[in-house]
Protein backbone atom coordinates (compact mmCIF):
# COMPACT_ATOMS: atom_id res chain seq x y z
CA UNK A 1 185.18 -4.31 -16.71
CA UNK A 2 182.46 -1.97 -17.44
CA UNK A 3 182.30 -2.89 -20.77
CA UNK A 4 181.24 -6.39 -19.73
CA UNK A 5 178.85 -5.26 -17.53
CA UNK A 6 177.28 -3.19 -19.56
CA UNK A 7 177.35 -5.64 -22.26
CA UNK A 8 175.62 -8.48 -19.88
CA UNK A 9 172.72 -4.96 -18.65
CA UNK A 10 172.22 -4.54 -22.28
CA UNK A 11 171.09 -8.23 -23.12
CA UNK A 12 169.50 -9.09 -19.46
CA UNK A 13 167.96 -5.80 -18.52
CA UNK A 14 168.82 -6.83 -15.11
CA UNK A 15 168.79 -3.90 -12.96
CA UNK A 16 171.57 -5.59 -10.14
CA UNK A 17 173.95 -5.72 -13.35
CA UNK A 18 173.27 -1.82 -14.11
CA UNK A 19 173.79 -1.11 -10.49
CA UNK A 20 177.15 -2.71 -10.11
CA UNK A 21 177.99 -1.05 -13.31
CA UNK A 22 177.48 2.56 -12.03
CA UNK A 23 179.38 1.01 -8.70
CA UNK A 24 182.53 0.27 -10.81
CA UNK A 25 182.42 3.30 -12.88
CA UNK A 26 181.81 5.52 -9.19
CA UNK A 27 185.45 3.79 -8.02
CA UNK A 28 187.31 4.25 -11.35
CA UNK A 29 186.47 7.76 -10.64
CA UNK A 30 187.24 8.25 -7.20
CA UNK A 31 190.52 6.30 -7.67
CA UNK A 32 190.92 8.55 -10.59
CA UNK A 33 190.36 11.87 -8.27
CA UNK A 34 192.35 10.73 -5.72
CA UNK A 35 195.53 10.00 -8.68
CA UNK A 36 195.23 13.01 -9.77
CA UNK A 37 195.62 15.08 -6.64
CA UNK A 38 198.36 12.93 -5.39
CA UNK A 39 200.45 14.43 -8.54
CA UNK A 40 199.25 17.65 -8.11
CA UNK A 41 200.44 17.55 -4.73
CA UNK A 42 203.91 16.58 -5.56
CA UNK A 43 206.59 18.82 -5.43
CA UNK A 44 208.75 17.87 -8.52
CA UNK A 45 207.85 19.55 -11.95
CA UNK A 46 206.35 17.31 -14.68
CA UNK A 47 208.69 16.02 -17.35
């Protein structure tokens, strides 16, 4: 998904595009953060 976006910013300029981009990539990262902790919480060892 950010690929398109980014691919539709590059040929537009349009600064909403860019914007939602930075949006989407914001959210992969939170969602990432908040995977992440969840297995550090976890109690069972890593196989």
């Amino acid at each position: 998904m950010i690929d398109f976006t980014w691919k539709i910013f590059s040929q537009t300029g349009n600064l909403e595009t860019y914007l939602l981009m930075k949006e989407i990539e914001r959210e992969y990262q939170e969602t990432t953060d908040i995977n992440f902790n969840e297995l550090i919480q976890t109690d069972s060892p890593l196989s």
